[in-house]
C-alpha atoms as a PDB file:
ATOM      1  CA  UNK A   1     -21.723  -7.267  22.075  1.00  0.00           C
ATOM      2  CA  UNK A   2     -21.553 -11.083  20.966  1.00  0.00           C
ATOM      3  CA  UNK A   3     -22.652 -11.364  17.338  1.00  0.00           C
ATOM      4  CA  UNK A   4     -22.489 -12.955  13.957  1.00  0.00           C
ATOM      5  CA  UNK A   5     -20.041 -12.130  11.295  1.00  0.00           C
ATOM      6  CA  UNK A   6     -22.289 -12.151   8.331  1.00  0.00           C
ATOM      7  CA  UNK A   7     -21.084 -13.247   4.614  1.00  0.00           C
ATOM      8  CA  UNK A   8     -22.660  -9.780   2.396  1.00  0.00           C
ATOM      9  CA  UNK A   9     -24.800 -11.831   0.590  1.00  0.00           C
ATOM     10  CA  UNK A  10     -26.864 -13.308   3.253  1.00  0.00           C
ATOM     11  CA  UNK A  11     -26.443 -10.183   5.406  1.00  0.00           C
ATOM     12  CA  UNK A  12     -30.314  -8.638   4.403  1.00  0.00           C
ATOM     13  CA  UNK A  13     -33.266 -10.999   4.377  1.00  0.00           C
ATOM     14  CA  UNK A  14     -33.616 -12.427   0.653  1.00  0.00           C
ATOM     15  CA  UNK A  15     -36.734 -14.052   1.372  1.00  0.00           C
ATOM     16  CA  UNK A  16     -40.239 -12.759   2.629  1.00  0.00           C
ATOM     17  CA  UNK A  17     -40.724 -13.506   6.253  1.00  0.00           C
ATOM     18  CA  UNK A  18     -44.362 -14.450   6.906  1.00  0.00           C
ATOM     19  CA  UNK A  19     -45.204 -11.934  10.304  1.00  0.00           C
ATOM     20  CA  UNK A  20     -46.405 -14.351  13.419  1.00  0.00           C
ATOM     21  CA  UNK A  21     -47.539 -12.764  16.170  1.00  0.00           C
ATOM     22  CA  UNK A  22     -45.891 -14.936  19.280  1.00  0.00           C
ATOM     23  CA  UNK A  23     -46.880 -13.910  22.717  1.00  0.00           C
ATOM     24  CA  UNK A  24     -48.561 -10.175  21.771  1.00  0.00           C
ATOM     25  CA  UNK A  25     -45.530  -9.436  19.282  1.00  0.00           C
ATOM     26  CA  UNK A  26     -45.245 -10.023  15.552  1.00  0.00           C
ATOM     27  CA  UNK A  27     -41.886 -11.987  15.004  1.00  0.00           C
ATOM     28  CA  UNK A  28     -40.633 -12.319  11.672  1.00  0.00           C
ATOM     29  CA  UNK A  29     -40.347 -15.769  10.444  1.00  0.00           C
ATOM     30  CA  UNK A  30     -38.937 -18.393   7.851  1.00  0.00           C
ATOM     31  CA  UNK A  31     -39.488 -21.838   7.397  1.00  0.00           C
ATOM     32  CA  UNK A  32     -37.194 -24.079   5.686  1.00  0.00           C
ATOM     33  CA  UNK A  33     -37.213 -27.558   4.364  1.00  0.00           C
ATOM     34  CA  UNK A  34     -40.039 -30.407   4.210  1.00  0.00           C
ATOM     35  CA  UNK A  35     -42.826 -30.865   6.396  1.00  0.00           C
ATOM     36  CA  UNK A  36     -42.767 -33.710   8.693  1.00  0.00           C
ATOM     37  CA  UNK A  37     -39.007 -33.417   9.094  1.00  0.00           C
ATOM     38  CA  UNK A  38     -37.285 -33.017  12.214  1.00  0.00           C
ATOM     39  CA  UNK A  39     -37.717 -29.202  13.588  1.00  0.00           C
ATOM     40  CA  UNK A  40     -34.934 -26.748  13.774  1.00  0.00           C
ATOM     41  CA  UNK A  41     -35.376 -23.342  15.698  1.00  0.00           C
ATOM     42  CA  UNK A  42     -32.421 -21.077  15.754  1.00  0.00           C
ATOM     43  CA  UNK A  43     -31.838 -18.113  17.534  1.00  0.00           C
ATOM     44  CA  UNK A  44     -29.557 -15.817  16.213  1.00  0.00           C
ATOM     45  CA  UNK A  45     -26.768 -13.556  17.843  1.00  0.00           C
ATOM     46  CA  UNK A  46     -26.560  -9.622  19.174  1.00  0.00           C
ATOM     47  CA  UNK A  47     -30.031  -8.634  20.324  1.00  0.00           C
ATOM     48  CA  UNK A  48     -30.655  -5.209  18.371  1.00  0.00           C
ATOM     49  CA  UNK A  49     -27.426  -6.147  15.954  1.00  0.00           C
ATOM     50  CA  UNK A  50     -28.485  -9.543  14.774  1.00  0.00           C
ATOM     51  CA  UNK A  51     -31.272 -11.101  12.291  1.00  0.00           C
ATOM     52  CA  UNK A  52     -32.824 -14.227  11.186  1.00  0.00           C
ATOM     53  CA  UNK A  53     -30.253 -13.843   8.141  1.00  0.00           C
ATOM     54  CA  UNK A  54     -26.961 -15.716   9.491  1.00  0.00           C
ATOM     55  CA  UNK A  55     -28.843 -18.790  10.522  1.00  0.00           C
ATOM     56  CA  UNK A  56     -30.529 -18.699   7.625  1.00  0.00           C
ATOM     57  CA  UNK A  57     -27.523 -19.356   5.722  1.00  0.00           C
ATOM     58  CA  UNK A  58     -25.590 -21.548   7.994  1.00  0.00           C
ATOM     59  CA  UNK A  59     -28.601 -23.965   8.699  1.00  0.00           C
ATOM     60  CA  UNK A  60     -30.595 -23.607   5.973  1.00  0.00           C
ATOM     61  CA  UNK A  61     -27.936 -26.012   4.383  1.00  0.00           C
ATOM     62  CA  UNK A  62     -29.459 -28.424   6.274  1.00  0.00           C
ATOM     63  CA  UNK A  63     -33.356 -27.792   4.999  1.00  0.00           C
ATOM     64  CA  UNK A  64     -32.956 -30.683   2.200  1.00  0.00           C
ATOM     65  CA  UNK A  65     -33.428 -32.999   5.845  1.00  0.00           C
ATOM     66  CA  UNK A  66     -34.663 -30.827   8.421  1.00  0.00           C
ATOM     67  CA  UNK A  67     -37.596 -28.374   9.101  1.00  0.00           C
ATOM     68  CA  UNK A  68     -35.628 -25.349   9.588  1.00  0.00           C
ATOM     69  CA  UNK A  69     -37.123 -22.049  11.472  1.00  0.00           C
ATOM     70  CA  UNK A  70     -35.379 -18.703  11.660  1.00  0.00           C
ATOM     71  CA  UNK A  71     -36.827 -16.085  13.266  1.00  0.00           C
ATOM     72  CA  UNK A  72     -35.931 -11.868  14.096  1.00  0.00           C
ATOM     73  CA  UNK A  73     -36.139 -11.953  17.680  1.00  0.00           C
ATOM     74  CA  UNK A  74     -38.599  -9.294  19.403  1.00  0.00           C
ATOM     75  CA  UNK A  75     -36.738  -6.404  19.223  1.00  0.00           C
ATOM     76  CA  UNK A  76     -34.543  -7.318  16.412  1.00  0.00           C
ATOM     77  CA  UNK A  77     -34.403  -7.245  12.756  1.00  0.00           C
ATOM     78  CA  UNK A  78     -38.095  -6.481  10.881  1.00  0.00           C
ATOM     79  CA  UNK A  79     -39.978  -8.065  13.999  1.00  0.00           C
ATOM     80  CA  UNK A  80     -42.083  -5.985  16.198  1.00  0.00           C
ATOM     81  CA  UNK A  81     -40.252  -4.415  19.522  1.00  0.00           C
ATOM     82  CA  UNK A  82     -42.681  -4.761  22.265  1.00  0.00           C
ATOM     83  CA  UNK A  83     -40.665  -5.402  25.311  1.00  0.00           C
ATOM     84  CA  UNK A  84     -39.906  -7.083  26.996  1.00  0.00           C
ATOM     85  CA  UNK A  85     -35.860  -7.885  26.103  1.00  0.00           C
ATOM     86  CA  UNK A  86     -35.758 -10.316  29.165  1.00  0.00           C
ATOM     87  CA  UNK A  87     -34.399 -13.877  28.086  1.00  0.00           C
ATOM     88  CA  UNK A  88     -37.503 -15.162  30.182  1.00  0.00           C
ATOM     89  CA  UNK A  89     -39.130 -13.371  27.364  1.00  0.00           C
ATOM     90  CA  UNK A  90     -37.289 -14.516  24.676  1.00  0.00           C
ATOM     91  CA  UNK A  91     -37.180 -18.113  25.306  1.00  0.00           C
ATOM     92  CA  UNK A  92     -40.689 -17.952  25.726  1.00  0.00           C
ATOM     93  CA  UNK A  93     -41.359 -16.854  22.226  1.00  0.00           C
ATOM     94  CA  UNK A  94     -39.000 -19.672  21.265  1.00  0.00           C
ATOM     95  CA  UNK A  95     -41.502 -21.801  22.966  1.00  0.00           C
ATOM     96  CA  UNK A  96     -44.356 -20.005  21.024  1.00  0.00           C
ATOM     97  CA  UNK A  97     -42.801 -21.118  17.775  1.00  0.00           C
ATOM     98  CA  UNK A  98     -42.564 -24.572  18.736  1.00  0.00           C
ATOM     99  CA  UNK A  99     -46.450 -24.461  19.426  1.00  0.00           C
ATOM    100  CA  UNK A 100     -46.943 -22.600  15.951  1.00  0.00           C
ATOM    101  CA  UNK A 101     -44.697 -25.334  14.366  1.00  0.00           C
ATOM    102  CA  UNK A 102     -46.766 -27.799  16.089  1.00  0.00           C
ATOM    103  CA  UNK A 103     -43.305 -29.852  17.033  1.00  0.00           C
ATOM    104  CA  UNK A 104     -43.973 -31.806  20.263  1.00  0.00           C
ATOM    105  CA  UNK A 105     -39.727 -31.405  20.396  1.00  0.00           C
ATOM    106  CA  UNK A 106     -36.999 -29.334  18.908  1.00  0.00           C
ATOM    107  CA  UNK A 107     -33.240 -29.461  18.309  1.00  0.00           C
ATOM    108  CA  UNK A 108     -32.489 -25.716  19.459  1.00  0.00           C
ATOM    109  CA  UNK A 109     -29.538 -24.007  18.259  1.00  0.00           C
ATOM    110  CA  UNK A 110     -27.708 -20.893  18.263  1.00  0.00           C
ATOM    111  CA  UNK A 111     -24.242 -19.167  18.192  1.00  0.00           C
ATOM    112  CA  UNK A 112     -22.671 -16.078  20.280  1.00  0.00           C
ATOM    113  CA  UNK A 113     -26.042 -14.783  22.115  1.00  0.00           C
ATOM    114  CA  UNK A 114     -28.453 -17.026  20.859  1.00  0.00           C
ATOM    115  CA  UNK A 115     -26.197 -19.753  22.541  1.00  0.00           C
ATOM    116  CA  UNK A 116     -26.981 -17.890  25.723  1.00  0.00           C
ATOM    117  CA  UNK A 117     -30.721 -18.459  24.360  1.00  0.00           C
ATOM    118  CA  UNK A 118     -30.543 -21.966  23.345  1.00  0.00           C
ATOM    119  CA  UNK A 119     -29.558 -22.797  26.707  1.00  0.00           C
ATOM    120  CA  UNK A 120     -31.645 -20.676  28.683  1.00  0.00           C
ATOM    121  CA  UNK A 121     -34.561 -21.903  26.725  1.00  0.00           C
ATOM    122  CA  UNK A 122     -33.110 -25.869  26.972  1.00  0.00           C
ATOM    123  CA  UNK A 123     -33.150 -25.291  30.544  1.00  0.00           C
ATOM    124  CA  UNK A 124     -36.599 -23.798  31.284  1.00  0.00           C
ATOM    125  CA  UNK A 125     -38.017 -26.039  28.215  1.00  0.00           C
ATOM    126  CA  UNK A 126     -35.869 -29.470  29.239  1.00  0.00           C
ATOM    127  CA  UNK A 127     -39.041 -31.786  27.611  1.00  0.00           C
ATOM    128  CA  UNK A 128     -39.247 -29.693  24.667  1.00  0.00           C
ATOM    129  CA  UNK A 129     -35.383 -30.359  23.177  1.00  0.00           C
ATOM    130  CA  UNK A 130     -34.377 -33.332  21.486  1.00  0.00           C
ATOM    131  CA  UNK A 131     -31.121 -32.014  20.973  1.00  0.00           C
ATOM    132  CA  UNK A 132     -28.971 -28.572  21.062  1.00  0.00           C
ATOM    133  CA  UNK A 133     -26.408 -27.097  18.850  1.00  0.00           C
ATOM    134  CA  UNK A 134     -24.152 -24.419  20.202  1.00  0.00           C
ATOM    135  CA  UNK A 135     -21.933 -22.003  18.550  1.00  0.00           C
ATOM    136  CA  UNK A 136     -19.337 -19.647  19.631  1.00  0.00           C
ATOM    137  CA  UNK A 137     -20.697 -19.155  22.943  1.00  0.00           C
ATOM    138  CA  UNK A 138     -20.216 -18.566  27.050  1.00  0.00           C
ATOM    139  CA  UNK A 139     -22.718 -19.799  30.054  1.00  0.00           C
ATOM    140  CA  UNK A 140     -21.887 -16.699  31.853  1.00  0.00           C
ATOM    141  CA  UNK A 141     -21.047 -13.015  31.712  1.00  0.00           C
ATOM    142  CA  UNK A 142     -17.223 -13.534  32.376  1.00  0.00           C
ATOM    143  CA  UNK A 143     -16.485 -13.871  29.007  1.00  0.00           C
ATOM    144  CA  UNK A 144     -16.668 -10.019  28.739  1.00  0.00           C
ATOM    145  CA  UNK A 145     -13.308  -9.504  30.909  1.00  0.00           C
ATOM    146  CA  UNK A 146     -11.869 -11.712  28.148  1.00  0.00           C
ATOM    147  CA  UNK A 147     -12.778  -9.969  25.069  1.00  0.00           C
ATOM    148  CA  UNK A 148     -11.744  -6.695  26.914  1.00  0.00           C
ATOM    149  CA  UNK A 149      -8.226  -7.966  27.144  1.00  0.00           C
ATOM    150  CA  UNK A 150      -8.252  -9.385  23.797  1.00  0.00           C
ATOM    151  CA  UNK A 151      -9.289  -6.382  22.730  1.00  0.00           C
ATOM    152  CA  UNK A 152      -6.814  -4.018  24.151  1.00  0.00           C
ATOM    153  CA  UNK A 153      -4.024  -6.505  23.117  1.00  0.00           C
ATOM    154  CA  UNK A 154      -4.988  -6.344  19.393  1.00  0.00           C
ATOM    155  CA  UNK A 155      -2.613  -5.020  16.683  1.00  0.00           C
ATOM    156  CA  UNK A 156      -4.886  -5.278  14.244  1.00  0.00           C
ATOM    157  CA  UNK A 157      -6.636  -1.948  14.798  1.00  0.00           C
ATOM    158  CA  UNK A 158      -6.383   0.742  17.759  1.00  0.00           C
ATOM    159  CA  UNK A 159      -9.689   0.064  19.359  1.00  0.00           C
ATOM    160  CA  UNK A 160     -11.713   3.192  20.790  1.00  0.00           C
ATOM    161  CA  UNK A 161     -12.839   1.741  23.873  1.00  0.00           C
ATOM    162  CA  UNK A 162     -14.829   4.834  25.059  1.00  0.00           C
ATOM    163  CA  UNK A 163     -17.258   3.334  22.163  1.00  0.00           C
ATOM    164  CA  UNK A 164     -16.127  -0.141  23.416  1.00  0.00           C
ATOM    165  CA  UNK A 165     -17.575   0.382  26.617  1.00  0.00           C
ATOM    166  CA  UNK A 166     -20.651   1.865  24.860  1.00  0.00           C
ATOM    167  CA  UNK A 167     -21.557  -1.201  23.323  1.00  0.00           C
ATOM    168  CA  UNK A 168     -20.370  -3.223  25.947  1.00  0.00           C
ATOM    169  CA  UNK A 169     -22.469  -1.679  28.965  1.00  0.00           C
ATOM    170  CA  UNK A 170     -25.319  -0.998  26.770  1.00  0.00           C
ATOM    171  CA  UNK A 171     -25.278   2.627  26.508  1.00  0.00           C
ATOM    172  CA  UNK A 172     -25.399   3.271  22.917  1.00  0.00           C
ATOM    173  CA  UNK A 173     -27.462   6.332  22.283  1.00  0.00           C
ATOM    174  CA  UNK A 174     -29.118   5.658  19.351  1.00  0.00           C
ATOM    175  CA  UNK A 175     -28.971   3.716  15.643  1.00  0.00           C
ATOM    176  CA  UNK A 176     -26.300   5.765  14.739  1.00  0.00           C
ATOM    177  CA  UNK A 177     -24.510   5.220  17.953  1.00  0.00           C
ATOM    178  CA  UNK A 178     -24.652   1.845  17.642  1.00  0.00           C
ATOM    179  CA  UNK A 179     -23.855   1.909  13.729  1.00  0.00           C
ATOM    180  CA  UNK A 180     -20.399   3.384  15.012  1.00  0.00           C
ATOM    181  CA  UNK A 181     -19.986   1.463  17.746  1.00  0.00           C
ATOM    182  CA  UNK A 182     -20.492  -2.069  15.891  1.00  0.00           C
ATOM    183  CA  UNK A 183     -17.754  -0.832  13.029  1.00  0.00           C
ATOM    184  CA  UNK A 184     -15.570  -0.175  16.188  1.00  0.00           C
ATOM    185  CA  UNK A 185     -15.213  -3.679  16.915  1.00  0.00           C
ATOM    186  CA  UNK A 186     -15.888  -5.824  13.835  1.00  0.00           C
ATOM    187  CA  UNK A 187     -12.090  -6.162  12.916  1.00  0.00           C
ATOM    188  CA  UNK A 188     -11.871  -8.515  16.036  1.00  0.00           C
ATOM    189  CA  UNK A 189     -14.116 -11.236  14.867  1.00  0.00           C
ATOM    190  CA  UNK A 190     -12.954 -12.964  11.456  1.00  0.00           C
ATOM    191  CA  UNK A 191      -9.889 -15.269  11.573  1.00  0.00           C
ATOM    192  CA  UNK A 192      -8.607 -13.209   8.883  1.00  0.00           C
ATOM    193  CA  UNK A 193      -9.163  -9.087   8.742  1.00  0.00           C
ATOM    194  CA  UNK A 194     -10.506  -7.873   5.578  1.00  0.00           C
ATOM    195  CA  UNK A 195     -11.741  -3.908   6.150  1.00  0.00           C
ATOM    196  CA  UNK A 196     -13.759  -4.215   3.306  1.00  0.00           C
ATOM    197  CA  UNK A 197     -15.951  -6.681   4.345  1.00  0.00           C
ATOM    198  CA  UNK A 198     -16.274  -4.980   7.506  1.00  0.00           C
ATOM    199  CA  UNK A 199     -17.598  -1.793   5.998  1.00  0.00           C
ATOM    200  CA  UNK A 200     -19.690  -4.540   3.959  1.00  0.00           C
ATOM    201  CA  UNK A 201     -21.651  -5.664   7.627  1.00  0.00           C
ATOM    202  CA  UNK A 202     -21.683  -2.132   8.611  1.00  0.00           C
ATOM    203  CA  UNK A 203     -23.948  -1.810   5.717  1.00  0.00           C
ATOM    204  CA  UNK A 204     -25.940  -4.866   6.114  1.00  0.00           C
ATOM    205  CA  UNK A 205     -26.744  -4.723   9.820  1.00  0.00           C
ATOM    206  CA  UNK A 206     -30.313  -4.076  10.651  1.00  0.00           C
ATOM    207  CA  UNK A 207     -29.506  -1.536  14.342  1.00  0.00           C
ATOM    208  CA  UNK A 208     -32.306  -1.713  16.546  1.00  0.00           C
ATOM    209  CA  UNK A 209     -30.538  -0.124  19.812  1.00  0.00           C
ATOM    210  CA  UNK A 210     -33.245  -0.652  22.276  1.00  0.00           C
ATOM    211  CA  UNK A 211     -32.934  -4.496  22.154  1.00  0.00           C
ATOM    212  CA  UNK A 212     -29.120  -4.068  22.053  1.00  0.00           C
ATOM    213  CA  UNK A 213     -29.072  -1.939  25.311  1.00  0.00           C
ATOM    214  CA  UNK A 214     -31.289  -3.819  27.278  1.00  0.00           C
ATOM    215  CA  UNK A 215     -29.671  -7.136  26.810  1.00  0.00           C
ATOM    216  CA  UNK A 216     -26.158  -5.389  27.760  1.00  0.00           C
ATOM    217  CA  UNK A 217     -27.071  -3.156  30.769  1.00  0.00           C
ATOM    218  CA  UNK A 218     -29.433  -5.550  31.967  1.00  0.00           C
ATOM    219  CA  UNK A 219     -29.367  -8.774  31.010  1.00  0.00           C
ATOM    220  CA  UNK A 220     -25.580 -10.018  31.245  1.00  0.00           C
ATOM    221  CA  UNK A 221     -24.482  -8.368  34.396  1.00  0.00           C
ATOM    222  CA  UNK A 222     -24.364 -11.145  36.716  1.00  0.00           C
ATOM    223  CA  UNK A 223     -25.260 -13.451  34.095  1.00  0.00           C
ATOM    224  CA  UNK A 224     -24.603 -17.099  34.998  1.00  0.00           C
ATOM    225  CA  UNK A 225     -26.184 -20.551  33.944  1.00  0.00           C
ATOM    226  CA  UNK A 226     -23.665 -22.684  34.648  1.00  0.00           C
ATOM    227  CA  UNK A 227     -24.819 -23.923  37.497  1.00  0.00           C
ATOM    228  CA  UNK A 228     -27.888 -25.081  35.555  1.00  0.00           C
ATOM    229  CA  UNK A 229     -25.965 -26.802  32.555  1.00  0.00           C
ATOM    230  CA  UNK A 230     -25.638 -30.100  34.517  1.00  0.00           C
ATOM    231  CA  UNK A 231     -30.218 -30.438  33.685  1.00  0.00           C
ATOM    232  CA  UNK A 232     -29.264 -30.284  30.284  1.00  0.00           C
ATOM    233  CA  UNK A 233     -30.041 -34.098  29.284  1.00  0.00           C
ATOM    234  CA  UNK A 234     -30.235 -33.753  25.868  1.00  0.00           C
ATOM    235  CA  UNK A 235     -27.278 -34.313  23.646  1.00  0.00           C
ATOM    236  CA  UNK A 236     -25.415 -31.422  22.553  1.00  0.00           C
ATOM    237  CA  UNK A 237     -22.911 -30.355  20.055  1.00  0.00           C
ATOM    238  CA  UNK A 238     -20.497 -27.197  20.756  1.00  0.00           C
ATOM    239  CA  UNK A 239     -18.592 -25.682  17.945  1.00  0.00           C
ATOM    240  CA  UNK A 240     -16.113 -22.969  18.513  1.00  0.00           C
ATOM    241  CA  UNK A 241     -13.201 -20.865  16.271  1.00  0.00           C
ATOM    242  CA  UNK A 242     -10.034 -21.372  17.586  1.00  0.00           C
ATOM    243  CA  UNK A 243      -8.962 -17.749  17.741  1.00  0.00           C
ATOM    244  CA  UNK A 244     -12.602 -16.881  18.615  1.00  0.00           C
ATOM    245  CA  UNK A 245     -12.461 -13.017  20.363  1.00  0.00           C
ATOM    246  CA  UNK A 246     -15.501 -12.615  22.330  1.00  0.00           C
ATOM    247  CA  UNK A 247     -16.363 -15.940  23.724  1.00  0.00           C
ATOM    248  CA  UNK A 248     -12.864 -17.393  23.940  1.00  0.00           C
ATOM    249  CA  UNK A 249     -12.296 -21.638  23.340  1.00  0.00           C
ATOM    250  CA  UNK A 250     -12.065 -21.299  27.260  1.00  0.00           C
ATOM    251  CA  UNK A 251     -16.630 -20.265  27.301  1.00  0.00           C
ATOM    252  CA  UNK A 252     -16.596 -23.822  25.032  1.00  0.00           C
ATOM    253  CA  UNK A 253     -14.681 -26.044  27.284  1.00  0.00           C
ATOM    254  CA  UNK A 254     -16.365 -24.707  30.401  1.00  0.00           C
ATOM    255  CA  UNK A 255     -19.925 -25.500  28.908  1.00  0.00           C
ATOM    256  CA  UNK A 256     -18.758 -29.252  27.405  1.00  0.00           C
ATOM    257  CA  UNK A 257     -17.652 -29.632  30.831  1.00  0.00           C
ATOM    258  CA  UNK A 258     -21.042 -28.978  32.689  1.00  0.00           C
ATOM    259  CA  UNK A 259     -23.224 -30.375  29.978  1.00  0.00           C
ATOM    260  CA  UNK A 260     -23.519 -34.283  30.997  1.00  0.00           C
ATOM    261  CA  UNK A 261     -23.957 -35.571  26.832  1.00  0.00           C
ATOM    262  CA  UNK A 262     -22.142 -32.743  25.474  1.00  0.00           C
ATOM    263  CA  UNK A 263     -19.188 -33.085  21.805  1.00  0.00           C
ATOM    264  CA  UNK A 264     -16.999 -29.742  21.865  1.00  0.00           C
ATOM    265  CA  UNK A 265     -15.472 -29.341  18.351  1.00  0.00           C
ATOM    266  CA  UNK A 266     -13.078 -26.515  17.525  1.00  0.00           C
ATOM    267  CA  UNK A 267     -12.095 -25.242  14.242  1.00  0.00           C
ATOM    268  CA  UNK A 268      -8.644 -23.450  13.655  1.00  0.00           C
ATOM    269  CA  UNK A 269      -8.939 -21.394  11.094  1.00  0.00           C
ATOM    270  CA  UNK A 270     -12.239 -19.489  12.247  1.00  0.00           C
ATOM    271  CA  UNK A 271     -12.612 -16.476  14.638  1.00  0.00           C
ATOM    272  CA  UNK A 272     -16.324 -16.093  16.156  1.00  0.00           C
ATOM    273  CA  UNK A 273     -17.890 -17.509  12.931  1.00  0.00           C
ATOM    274  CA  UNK A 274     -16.608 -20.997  11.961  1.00  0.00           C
ATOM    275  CA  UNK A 275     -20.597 -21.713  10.401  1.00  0.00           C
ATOM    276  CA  UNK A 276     -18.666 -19.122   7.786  1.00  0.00           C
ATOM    277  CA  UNK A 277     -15.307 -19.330   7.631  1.00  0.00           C
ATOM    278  CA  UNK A 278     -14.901 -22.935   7.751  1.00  0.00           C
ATOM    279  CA  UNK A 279     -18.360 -24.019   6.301  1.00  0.00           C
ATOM    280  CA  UNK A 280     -18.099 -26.857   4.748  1.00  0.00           C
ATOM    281  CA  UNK A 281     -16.673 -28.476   7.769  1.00  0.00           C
ATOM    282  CA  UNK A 282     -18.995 -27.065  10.397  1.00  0.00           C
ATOM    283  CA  UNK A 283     -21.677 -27.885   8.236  1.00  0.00           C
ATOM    284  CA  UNK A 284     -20.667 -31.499   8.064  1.00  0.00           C
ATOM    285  CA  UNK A 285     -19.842 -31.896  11.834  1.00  0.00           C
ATOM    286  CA  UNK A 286     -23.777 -30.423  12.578  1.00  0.00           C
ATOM    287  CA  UNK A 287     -25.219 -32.951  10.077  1.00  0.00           C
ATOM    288  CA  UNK A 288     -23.270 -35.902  11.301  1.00  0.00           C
ATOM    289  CA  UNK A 289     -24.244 -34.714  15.039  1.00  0.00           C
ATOM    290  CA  UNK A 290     -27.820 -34.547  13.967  1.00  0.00           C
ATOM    291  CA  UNK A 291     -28.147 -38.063  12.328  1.00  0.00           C
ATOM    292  CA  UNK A 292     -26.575 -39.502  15.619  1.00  0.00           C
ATOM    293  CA  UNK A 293     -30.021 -38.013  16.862  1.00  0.00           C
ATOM    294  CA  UNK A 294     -32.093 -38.856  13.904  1.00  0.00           C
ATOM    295  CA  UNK A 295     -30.854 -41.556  12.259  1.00  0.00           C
ATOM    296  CA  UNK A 296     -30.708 -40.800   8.168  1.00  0.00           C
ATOM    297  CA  UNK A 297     -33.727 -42.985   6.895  1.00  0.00           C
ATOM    298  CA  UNK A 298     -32.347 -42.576   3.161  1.00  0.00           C
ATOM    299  CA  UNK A 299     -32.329 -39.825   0.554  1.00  0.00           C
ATOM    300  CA  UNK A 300     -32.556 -36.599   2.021  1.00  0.00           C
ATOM    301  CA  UNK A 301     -35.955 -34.927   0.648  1.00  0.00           C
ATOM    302  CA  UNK A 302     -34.990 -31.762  -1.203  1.00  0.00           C
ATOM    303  CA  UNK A 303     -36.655 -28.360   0.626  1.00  0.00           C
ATOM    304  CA  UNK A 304     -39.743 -26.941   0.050  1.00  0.00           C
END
């Protein structure tokens, strides 16, 4: 269920993705910022829900120093859907687009799910990440008790939790399904509830509901990496919103406290999307993480 809240006008793709087939599936894909640069891959949230659109806009702020890749996971947004949804699957097509890159090592980031990615894929890839950037994220499935409760305990909306559990278990029936589901529980995620702008995502969210559905009834249950977090040498920065619904402050702190080189910032007036609510700031805590790793060497070079 763990997604991004997208601002409308980055919610649809605004640039042409150039279609690279990755391990016998065509993954859409943009590439930001100069060559040569240091290489950013980003994996975004919500298999089936989310899109190579949010990190787009939160990291492509960062393409005037970096070589910035966004991608539709298989399964997701205008990429191809050949299964399968595993995340042995998916971090192996992250691995893929390092090879296409041709990046000998990556900082790998992502926020809500493709946190659960960026770890999974800095843990089977540990030679392959310079650094990782996490966002509003959990190393296990126990977070979903926590949003249930937060949920319930609301008063910002009555919550239908017949189409809570829906989405939650992975059961949606179809597009549709999923379309109603989704608008079910966007008023939880933004510090601040504005319906509009939730009818606004509802509109702008490419469903794919096979992706969504396997992740969710297959995936998470029994879900756990934490015990693997300690092999993550590489240093890492973990940003959270303080009133955060779905992956609770608590997910943060448990992962900084696992992850040997690990900085856990948390920003107070964001709910699950700090990269938009407080962007400015997040922005300029993930640049001044990143030249800790890369040292600034002068002017930053203005993207391609």
């Amino acid at each position: 269920m763990s997604n991004e809240t997208v601002s409308p006008e980055f919610a649809r793709a605004t640039t042409e993705a150039e279609m690279v087939e990755i391990n016998g599936n065509k993954l859409a894909v943009e590439v930001l910022g100069p060559e040569g640069a240091p290489v950013i891959i980003t994996h975004h949230g919500a298999p089936g829900l989310g899109s190579r659109a949010e990190p787009r806009a939160s990291f492509g702020r960062l393409a005037d120093e970096y070589r910035v890749v966004v991608f539709d996971a298989r399964g997701s947004g205008q990429s191809e859907g050949a299964g399968p949804y595993t995340h042995e699957q998916w971090a192996a097509d992250i691995e893929g687009l390092r090879e296409w890159i041709g990046a000998e090592k990556i900082v790998m980031a992502g926020g809500s799910y493709g946190g659960f990615m960026a770890m999974e894929y800095a843990i089977r890839y540990p030679d392959r990440v310079s650094a990782l950037v996490l966002r509003d994220t959990a190393a296990d499935n126990s977070h979903s008790e926590l949003a249930r409760e937060n949920a319930l305990a609301t008063d910002r909306v009555t919550i239908d939790m017949e189409k809570f559990d829906r989405i939650d278990f992975g059961q949606v029936r179809d597009n549709d399904d999923l379309r109603d589901c989704w608008r079910e529980i966007l008023p939880l995620y933004d510090f601040d509830y504005d319906p509009a702008a939730v009818e606004r995502k509802v509109e702008a969210t490419p469903y794919r509901f096979e992706a969504h559905n396997f992740a969710f009834a297959h995936n998470l249950p029994g879900w756990d990496i934490k015990p693997d977090l300690v092999k993550i040498t590489a240093p890492t920065l973990i940003t959270v919103g303080r009133t955060d619904w779905i992956t609770p402050v608590s997910c943060s702190e448990t992962i900084d406290n696992l992850i040997p080189d690990s900085t856990l910032v948390i920003f107070e007036k964001s709910g699950h999307s700090p990269q938009i609510e407080e962007a400015e700031a997040w922005t300029t805590h993930v640049r001044n993480f990143l030249h800790r790793v890369f040292p600034a060497t002068g002017t930053p070079t203005t993207a391609s």
